[in-house]
N, C-alpha and C. Protein backbone atom coordinates (compact mmCIF):
# COMPACT_ATOMS: atom_id res chain seq x y z
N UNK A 1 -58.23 -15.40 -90.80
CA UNK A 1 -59.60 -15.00 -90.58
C UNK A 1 -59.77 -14.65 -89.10
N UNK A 2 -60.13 -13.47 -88.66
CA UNK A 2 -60.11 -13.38 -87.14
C UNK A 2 -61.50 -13.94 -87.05
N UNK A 3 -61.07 -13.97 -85.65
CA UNK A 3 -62.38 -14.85 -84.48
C UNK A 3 -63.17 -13.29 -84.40
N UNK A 4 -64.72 -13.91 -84.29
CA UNK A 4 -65.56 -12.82 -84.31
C UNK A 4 -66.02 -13.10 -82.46
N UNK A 5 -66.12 -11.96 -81.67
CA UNK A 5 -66.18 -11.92 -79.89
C UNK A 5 -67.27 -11.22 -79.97
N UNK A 6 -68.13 -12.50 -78.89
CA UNK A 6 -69.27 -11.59 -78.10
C UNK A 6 -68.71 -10.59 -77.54
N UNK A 7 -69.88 -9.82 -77.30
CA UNK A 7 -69.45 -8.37 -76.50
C UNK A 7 -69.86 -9.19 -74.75
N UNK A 8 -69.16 -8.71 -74.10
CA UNK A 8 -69.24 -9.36 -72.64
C UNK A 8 -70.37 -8.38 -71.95
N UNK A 9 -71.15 -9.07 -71.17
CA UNK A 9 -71.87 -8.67 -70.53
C UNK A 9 -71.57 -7.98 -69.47
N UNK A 10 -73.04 -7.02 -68.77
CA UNK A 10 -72.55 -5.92 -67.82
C UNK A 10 -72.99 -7.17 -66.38
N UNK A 11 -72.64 -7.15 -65.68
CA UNK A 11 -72.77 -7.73 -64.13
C UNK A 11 -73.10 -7.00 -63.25
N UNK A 12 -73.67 -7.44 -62.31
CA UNK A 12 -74.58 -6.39 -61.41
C UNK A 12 -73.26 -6.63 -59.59
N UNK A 13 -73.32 -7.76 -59.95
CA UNK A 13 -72.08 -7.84 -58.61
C UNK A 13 -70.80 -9.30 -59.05
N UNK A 14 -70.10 -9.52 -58.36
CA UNK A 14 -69.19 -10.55 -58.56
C UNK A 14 -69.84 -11.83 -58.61
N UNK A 15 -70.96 -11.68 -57.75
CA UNK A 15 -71.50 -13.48 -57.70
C UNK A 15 -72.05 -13.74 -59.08
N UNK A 16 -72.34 -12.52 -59.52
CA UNK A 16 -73.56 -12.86 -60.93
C UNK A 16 -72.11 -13.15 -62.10
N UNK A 17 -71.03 -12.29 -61.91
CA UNK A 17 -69.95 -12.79 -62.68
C UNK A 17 -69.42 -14.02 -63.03
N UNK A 18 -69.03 -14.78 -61.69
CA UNK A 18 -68.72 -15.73 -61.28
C UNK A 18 -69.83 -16.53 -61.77
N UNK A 19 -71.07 -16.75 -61.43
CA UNK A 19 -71.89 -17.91 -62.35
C UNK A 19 -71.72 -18.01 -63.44
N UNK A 20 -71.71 -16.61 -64.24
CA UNK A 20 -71.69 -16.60 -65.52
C UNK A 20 -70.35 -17.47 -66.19
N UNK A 21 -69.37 -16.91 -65.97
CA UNK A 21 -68.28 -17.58 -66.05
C UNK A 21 -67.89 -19.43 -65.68
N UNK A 22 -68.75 -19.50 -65.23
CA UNK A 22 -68.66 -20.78 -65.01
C UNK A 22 -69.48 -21.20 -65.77
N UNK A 23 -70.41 -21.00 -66.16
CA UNK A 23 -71.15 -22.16 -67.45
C UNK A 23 -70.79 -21.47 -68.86
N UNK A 24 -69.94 -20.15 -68.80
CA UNK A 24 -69.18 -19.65 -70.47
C UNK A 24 -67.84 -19.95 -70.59
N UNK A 25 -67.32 -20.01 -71.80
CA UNK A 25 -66.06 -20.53 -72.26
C UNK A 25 -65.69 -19.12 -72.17
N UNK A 26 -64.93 -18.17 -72.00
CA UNK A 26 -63.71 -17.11 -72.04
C UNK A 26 -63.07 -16.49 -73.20
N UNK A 27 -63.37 -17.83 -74.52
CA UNK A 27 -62.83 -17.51 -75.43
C UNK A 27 -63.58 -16.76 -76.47
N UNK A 28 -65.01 -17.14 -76.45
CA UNK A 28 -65.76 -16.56 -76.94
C UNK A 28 -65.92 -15.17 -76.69
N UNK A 29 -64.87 -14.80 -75.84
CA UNK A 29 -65.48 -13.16 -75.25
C UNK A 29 -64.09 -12.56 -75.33
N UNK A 30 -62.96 -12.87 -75.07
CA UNK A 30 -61.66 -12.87 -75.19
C UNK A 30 -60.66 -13.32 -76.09
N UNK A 31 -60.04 -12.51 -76.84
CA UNK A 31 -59.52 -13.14 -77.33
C UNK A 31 -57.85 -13.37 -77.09
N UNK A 32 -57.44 -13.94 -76.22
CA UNK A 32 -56.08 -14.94 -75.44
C UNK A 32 -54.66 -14.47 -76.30
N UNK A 33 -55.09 -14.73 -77.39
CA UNK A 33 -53.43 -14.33 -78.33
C UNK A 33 -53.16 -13.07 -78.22
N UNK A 34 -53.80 -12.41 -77.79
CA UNK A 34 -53.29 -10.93 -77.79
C UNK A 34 -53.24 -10.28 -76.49
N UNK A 35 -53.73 -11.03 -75.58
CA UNK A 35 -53.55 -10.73 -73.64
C UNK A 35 -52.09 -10.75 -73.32
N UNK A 36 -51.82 -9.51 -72.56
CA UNK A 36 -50.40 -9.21 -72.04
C UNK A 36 -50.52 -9.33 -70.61
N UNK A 37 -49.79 -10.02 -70.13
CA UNK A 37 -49.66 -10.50 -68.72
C UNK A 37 -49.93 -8.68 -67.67
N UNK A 38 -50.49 -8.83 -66.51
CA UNK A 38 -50.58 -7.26 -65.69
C UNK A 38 -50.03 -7.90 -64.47
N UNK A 39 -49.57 -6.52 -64.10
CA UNK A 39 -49.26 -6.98 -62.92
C UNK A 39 -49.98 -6.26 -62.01
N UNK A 40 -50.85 -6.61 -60.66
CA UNK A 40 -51.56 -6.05 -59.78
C UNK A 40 -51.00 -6.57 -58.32
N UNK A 41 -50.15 -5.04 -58.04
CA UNK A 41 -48.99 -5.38 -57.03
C UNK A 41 -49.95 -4.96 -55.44
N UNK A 42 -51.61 -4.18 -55.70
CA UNK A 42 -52.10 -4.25 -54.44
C UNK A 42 -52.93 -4.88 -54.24
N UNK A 43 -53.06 -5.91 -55.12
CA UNK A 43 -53.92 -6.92 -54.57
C UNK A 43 -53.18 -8.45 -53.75
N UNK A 44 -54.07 -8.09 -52.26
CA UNK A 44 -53.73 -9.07 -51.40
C UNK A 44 -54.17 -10.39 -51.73
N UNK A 45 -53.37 -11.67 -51.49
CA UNK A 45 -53.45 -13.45 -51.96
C UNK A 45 -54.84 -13.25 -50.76
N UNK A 46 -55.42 -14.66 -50.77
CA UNK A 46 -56.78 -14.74 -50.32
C UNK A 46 -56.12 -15.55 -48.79
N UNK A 47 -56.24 -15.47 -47.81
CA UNK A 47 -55.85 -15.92 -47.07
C UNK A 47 -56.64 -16.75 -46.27
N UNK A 48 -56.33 -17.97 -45.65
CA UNK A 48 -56.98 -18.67 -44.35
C UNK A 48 -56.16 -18.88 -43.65
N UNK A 49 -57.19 -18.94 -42.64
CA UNK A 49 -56.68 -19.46 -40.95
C UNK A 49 -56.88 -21.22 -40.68
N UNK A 50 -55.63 -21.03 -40.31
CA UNK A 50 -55.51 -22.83 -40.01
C UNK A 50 -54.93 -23.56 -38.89
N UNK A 51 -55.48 -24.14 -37.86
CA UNK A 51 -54.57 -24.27 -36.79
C UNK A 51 -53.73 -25.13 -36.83
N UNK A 52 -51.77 -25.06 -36.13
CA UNK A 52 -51.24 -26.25 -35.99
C UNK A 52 -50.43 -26.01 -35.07
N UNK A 53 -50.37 -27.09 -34.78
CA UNK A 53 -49.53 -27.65 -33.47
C UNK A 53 -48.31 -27.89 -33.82
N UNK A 54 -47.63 -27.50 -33.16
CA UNK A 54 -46.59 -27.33 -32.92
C UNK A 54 -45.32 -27.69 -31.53
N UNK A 55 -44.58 -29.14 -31.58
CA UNK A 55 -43.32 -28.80 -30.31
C UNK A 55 -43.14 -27.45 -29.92
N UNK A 56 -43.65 -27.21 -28.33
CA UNK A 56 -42.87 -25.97 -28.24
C UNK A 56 -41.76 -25.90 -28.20
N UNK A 57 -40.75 -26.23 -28.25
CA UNK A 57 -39.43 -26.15 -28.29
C UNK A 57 -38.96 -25.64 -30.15
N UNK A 58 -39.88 -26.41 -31.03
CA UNK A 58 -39.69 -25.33 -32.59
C UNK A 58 -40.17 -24.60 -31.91
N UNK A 59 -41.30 -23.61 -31.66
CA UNK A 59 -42.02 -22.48 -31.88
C UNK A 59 -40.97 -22.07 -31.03
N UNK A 60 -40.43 -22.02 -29.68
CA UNK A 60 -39.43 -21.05 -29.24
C UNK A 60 -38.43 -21.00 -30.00
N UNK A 61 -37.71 -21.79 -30.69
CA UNK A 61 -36.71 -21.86 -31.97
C UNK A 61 -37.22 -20.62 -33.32
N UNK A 62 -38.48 -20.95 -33.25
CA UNK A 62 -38.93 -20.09 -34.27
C UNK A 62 -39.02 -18.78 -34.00
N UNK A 63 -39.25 -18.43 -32.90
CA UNK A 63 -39.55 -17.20 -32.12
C UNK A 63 -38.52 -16.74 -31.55
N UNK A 64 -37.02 -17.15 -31.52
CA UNK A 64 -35.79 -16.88 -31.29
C UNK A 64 -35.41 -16.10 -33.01
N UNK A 65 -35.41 -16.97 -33.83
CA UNK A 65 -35.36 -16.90 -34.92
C UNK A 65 -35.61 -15.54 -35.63
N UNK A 66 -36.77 -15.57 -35.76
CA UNK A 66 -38.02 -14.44 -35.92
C UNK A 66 -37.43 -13.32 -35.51
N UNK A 67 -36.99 -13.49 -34.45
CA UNK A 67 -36.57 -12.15 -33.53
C UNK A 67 -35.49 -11.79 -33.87
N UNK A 68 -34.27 -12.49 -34.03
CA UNK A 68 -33.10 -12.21 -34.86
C UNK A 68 -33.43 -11.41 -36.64
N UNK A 69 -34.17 -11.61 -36.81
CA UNK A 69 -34.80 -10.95 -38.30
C UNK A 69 -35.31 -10.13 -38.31
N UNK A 70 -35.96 -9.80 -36.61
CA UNK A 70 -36.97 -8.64 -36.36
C UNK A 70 -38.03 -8.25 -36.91
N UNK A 71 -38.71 -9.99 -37.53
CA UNK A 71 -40.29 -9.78 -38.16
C UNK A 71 -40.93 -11.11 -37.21
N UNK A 72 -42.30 -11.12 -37.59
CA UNK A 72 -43.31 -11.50 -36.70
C UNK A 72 -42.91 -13.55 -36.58
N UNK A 73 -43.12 -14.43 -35.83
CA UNK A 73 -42.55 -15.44 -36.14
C UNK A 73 -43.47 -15.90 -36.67
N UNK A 74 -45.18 -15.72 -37.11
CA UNK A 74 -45.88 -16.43 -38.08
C UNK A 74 -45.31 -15.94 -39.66
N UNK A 75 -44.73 -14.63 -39.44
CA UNK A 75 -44.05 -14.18 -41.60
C UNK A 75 -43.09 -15.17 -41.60
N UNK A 76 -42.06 -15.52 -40.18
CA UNK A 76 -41.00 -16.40 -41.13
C UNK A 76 -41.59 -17.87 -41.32
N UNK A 77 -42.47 -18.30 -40.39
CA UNK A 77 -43.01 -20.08 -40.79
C UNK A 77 -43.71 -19.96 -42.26
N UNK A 78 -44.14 -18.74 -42.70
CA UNK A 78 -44.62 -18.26 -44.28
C UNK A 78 -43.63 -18.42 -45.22
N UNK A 79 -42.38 -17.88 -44.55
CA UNK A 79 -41.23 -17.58 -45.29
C UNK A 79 -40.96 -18.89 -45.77
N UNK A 80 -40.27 -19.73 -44.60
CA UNK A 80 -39.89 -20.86 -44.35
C UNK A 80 -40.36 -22.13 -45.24
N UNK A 81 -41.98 -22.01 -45.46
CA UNK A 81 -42.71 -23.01 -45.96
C UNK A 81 -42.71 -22.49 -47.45
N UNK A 82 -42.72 -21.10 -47.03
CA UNK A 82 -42.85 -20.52 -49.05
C UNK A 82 -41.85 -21.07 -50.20
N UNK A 83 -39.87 -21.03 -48.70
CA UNK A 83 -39.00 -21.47 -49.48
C UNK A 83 -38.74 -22.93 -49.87
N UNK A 84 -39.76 -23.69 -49.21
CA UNK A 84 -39.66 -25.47 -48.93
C UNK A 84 -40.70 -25.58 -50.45
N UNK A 85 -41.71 -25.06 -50.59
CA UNK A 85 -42.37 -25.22 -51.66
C UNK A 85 -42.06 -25.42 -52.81
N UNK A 86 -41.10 -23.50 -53.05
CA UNK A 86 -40.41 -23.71 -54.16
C UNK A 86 -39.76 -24.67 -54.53
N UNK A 87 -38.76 -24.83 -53.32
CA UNK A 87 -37.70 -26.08 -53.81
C UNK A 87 -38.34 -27.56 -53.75
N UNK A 88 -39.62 -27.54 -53.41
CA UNK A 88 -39.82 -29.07 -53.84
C UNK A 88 -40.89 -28.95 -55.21
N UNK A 89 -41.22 -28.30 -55.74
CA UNK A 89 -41.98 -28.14 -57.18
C UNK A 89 -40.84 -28.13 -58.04
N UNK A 90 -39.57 -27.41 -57.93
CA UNK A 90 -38.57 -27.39 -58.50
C UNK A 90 -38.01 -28.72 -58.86
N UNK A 91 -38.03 -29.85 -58.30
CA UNK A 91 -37.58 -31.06 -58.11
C UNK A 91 -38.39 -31.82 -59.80
């Protein structure tokens, strides 16, 4: 027996989306078993700014580093932490 779907509403901007979505279930409007994964290769991750301190003696390590790779030394502490992540979720 298929699931019968509201028709989804029109939104006037993202905030009005976003409320909505938060007090509706998804399923009622979607139906999930038949969603194929997309891939959206220009959309940028949401980023913040965060300060840390740092030994200068890493950051010149890092900035030696960096430079041997010939990219910026905040992409490799990205790099660096991106590859520490993986391998500890992996665990």
């Amino acid at each position: 027996m298929p699931i019968e779907l509201k028709d989804l509403p029109t939104f006037q901007n993202e905030d009005e989306e976003r409320a909505f979505w938060a007090n509706h279930d998804s399923t009622e409007y979607l139906d999930w078993d038949t969603a194929k994964p997309t891939l959206l290769p220009l959309l940028k991750p949401s980023t913040k700014t965060i300060s840390l301190r740092l030994p200068e003696l890493m950051l010149d390590e890092l900035r030696l580093i960096a430079n041997k790779r010939d990219i910026p030394y905040q992409s490799l502490i990205k790099l660096f932490l991106k590859e520490r992540i993986d391998q500890e979720l992996k665990q």
